[in-house]
PDB file of N, CA and C in Angstrom:
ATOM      1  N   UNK A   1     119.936 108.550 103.611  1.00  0.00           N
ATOM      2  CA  UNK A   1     119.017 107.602 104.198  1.00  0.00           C
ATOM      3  C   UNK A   1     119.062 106.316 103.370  1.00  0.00           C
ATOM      4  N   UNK A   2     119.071 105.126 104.035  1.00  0.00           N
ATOM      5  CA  UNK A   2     119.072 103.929 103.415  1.00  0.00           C
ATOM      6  C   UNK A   2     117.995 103.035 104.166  1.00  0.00           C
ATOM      7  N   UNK A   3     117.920 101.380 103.592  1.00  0.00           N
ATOM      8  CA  UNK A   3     117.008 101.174 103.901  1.00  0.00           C
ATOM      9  C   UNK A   3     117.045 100.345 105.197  1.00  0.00           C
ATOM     10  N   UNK A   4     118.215  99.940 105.511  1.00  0.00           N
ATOM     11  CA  UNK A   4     118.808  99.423 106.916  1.00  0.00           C
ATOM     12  C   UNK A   4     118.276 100.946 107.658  1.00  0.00           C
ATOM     13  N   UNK A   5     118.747 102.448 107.809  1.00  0.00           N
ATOM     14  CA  UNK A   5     118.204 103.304 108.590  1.00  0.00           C
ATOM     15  C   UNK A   5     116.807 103.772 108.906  1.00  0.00           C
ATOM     16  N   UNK A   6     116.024 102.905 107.847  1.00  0.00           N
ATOM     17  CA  UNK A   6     114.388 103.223 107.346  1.00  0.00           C
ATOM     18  C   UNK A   6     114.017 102.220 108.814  1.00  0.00           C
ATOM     19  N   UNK A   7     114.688 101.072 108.431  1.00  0.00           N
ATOM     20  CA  UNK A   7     113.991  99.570 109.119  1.00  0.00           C
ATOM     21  C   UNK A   7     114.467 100.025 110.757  1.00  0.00           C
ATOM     22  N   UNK A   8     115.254 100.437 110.800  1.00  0.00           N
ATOM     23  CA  UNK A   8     115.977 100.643 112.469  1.00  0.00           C
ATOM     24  C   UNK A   8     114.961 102.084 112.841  1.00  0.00           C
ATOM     25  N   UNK A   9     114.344 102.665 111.876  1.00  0.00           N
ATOM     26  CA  UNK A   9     113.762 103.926 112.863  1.00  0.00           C
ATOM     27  C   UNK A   9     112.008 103.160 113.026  1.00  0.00           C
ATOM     28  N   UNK A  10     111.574 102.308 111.853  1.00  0.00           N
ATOM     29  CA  UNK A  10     110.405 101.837 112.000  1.00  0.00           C
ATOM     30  C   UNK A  10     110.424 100.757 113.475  1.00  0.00           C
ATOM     31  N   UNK A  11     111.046 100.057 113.988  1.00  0.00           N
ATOM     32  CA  UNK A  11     111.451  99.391 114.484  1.00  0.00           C
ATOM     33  C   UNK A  11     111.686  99.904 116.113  1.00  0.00           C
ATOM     34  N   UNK A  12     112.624 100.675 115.976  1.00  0.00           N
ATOM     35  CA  UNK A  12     112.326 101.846 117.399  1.00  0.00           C
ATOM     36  C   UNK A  12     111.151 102.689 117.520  1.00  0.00           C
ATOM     37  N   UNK A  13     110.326 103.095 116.671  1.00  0.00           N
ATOM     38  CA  UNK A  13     109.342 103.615 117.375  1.00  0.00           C
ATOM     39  C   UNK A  13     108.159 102.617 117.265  1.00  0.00           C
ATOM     40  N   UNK A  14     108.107 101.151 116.890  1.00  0.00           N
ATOM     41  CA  UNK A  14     107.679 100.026 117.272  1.00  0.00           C
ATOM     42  C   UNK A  14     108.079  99.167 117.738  1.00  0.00           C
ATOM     43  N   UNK A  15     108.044  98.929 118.755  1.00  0.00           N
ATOM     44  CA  UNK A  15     108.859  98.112 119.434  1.00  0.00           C
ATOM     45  C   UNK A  15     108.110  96.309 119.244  1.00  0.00           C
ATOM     46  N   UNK A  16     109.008  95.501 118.590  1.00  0.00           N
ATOM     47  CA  UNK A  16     107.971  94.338 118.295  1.00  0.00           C
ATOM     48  C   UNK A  16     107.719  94.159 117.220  1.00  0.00           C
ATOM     49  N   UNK A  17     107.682  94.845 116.294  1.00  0.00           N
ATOM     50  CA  UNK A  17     107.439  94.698 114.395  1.00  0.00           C
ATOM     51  C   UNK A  17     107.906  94.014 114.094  1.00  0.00           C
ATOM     52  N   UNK A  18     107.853  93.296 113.200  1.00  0.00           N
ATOM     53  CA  UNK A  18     108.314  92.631 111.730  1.00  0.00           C
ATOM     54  C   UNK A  18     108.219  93.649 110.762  1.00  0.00           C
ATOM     55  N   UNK A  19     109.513  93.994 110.412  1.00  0.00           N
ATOM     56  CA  UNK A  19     109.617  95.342 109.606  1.00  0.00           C
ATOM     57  C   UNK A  19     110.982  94.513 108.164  1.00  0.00           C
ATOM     58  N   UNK A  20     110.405  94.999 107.133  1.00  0.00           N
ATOM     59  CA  UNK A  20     110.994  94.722 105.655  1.00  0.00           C
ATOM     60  C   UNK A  20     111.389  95.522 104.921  1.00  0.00           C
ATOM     61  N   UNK A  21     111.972  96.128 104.670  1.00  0.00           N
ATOM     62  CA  UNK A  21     112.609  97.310 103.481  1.00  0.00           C
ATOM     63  C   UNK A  21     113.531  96.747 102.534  1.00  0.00           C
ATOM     64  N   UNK A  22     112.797  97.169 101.451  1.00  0.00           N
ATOM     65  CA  UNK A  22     113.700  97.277  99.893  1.00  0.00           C
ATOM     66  C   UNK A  22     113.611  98.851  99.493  1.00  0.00           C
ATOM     67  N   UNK A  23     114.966  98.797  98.541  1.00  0.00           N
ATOM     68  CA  UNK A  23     114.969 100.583  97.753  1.00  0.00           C
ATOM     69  C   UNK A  23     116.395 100.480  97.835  1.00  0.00           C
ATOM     70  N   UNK A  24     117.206 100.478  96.833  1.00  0.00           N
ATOM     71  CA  UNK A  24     118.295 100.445  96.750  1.00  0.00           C
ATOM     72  C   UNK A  24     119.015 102.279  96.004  1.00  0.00           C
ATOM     73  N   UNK A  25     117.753 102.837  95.870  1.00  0.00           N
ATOM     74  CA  UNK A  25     118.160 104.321  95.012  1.00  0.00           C
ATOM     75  C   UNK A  25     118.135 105.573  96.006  1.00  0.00           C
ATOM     76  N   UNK A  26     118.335 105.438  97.211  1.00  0.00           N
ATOM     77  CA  UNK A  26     118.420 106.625  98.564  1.00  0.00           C
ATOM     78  C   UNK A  26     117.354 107.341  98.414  1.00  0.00           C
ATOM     79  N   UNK A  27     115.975 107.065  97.988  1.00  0.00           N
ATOM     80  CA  UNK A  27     114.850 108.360  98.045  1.00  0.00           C
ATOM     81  C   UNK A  27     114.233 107.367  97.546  1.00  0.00           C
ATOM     82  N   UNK A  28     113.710 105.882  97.079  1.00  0.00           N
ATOM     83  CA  UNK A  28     112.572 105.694  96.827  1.00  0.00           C
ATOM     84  C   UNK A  28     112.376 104.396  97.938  1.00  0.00           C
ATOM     85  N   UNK A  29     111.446 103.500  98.323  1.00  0.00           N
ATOM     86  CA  UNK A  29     111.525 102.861  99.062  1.00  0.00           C
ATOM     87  C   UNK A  29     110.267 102.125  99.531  1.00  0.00           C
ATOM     88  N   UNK A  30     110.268 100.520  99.687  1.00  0.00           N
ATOM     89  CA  UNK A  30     109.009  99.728 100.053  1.00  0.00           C
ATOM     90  C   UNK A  30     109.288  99.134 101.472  1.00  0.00           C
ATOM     91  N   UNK A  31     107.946  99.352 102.402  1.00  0.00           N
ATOM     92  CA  UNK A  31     107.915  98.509 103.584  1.00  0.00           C
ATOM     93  C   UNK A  31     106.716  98.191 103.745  1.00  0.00           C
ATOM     94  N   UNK A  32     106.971  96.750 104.220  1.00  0.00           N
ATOM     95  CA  UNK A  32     105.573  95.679 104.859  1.00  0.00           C
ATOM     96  C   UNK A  32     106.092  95.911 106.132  1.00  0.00           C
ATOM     97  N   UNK A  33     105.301  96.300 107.338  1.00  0.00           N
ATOM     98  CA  UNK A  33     105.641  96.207 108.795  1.00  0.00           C
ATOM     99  C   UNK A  33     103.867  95.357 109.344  1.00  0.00           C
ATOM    100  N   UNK A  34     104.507  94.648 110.356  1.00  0.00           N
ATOM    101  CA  UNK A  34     103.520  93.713 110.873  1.00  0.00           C
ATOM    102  C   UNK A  34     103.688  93.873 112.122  1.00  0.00           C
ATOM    103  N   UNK A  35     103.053  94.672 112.867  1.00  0.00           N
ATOM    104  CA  UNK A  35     102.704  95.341 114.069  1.00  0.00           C
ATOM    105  C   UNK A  35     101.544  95.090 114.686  1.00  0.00           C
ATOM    106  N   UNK A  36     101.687  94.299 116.127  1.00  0.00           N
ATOM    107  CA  UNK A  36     100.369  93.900 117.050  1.00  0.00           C
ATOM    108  C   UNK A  36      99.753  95.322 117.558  1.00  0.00           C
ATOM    109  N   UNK A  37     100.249  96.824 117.105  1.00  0.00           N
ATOM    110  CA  UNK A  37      99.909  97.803 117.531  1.00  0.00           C
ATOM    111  C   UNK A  37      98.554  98.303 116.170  1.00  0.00           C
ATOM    112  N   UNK A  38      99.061  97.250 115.654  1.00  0.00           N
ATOM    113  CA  UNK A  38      97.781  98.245 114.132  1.00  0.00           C
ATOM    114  C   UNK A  38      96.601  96.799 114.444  1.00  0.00           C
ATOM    115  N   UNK A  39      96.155  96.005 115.312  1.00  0.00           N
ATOM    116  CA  UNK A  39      95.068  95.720 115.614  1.00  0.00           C
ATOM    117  C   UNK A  39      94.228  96.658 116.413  1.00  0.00           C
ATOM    118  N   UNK A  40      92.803  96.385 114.985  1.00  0.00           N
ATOM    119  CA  UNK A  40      91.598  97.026 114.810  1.00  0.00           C
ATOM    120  C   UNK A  40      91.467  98.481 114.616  1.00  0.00           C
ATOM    121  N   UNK A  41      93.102  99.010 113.902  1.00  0.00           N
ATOM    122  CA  UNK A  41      93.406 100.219 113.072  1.00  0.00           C
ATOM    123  C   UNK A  41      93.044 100.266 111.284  1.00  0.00           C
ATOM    124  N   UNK A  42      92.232 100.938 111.082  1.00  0.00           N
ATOM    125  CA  UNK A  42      92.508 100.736 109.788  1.00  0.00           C
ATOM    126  C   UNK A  42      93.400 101.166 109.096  1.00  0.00           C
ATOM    127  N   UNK A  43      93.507 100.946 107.783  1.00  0.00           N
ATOM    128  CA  UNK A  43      94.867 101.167 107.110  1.00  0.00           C
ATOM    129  C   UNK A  43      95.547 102.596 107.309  1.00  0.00           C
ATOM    130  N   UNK A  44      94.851 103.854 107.108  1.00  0.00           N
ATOM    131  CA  UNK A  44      95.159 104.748 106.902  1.00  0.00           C
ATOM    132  C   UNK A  44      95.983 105.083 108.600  1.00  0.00           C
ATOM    133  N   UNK A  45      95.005 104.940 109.700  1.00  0.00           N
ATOM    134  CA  UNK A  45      95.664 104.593 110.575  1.00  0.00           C
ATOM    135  C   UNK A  45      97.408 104.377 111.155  1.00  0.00           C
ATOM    136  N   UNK A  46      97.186 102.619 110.633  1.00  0.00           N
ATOM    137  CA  UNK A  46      98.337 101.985 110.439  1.00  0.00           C
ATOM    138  C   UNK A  46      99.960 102.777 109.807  1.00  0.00           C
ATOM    139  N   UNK A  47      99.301 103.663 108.495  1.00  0.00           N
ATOM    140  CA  UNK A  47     100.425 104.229 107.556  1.00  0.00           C
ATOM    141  C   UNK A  47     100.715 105.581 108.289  1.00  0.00           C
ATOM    142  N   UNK A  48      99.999 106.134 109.251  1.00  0.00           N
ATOM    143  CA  UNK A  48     100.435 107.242 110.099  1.00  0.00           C
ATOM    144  C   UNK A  48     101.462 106.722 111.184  1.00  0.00           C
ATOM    145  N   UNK A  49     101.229 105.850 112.093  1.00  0.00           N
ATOM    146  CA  UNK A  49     102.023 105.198 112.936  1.00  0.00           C
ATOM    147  C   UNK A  49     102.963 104.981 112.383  1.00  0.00           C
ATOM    148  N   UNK A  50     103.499 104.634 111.205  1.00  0.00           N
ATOM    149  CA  UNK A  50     104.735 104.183 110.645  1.00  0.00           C
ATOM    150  C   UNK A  50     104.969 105.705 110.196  1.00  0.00           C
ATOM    151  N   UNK A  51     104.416 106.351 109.644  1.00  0.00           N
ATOM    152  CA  UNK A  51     105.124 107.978 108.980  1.00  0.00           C
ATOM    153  C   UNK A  51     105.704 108.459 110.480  1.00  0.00           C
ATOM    154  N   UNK A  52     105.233 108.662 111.156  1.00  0.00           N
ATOM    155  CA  UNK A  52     105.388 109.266 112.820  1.00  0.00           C
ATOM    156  C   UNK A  52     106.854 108.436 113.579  1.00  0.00           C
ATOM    157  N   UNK A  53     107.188 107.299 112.775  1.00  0.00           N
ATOM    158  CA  UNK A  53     108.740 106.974 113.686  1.00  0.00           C
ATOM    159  C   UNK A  53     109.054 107.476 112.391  1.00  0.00           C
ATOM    160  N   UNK A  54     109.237 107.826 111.233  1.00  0.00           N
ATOM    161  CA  UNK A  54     110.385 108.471 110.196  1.00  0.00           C
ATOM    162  C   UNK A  54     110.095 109.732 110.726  1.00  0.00           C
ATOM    163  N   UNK A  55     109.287 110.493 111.344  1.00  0.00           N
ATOM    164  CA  UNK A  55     109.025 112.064 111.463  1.00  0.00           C
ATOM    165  C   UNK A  55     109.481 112.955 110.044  1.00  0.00           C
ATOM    166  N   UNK A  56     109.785 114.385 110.589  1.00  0.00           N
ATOM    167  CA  UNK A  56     110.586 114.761 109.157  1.00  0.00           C
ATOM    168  C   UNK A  56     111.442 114.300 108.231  1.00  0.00           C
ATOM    169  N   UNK A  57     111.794 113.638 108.564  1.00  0.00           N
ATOM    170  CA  UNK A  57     112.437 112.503 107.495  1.00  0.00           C
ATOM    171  C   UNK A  57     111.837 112.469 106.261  1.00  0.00           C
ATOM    172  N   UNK A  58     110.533 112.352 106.486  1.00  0.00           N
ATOM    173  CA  UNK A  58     109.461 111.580 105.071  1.00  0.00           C
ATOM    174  C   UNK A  58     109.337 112.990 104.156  1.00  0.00           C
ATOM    175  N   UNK A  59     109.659 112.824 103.081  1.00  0.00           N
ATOM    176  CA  UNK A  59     109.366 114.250 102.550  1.00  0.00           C
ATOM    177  C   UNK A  59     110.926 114.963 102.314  1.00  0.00           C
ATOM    178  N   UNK A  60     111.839 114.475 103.305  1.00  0.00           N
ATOM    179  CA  UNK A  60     112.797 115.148 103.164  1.00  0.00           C
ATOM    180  C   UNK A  60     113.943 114.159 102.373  1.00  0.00           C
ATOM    181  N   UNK A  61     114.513 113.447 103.761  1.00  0.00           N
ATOM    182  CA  UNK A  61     115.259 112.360 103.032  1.00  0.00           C
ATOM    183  C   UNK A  61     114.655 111.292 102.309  1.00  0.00           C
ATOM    184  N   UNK A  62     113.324 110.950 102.476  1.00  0.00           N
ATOM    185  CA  UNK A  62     112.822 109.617 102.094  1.00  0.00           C
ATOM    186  C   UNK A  62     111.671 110.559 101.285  1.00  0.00           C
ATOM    187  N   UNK A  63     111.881 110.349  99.709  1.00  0.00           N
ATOM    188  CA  UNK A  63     110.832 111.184  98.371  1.00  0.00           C
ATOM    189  C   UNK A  63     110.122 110.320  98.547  1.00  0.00           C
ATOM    190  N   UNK A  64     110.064 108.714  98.530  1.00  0.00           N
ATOM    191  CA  UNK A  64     108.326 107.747  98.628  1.00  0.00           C
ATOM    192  C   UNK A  64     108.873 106.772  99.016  1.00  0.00           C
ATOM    193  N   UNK A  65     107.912 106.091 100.222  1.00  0.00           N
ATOM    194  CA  UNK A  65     107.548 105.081 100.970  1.00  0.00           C
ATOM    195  C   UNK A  65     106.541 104.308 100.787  1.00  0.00           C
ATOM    196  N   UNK A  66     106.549 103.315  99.966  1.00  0.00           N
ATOM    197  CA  UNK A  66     105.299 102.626  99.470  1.00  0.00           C
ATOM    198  C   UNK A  66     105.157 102.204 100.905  1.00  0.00           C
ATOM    199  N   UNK A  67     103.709 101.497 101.969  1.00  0.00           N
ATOM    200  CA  UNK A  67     103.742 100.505 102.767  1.00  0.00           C
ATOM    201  C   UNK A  67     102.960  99.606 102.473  1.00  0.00           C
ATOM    202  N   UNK A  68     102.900  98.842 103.180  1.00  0.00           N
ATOM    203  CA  UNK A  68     102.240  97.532 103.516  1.00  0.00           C
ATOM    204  C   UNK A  68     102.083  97.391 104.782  1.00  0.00           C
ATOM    205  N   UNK A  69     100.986  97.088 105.477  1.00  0.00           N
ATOM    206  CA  UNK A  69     101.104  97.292 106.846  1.00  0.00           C
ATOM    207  C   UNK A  69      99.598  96.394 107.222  1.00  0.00           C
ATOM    208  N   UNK A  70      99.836  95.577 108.238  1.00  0.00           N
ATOM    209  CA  UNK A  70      98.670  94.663 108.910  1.00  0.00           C
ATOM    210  C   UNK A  70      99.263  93.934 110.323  1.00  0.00           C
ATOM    211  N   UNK A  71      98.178  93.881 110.847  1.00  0.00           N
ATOM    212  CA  UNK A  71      98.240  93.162 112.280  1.00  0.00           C
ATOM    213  C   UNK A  71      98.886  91.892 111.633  1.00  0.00           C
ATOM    214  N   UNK A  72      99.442  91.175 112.817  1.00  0.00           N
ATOM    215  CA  UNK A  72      99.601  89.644 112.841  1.00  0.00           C
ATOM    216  C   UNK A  72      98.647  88.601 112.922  1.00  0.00           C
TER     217      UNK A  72
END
């Protein structure tokens, strides 16, 4: 898993994001995604919607996903 494959799965299961990934070490990894879908979600919210397009992934291929995550 890399972070071009992180940004392309956040991205398909949001359609419309502004999605950012850094992590150059295959298991650690930061994203800011800016999604008109996380208005009047709160955060915790927000960081499920983004775990839910990596699905099993998270935990498996991807050890930590810092986010960042807010409406536009």
């Amino acid at each position: 898993m890399n972070k071009d494959q992180i940004k392309q799965l956040i991205e398909a299961g949001l359609p419309g994001a502004q999605v950012t990934v850094l992590g150059d070490d295959g298991q650690h990894f930061e994203a800011t995604v800016i999604s008109s879908e996380f208005a009047g979600k709160p955060p915790l919210a927000q960081h499920r919607m983004v775990y839910a397009t990596l699905g099993e992934r998270m935990g498996r291929d991807i050890h930590a996903l810092k986010l960042t995550t807010r409406a536009p």
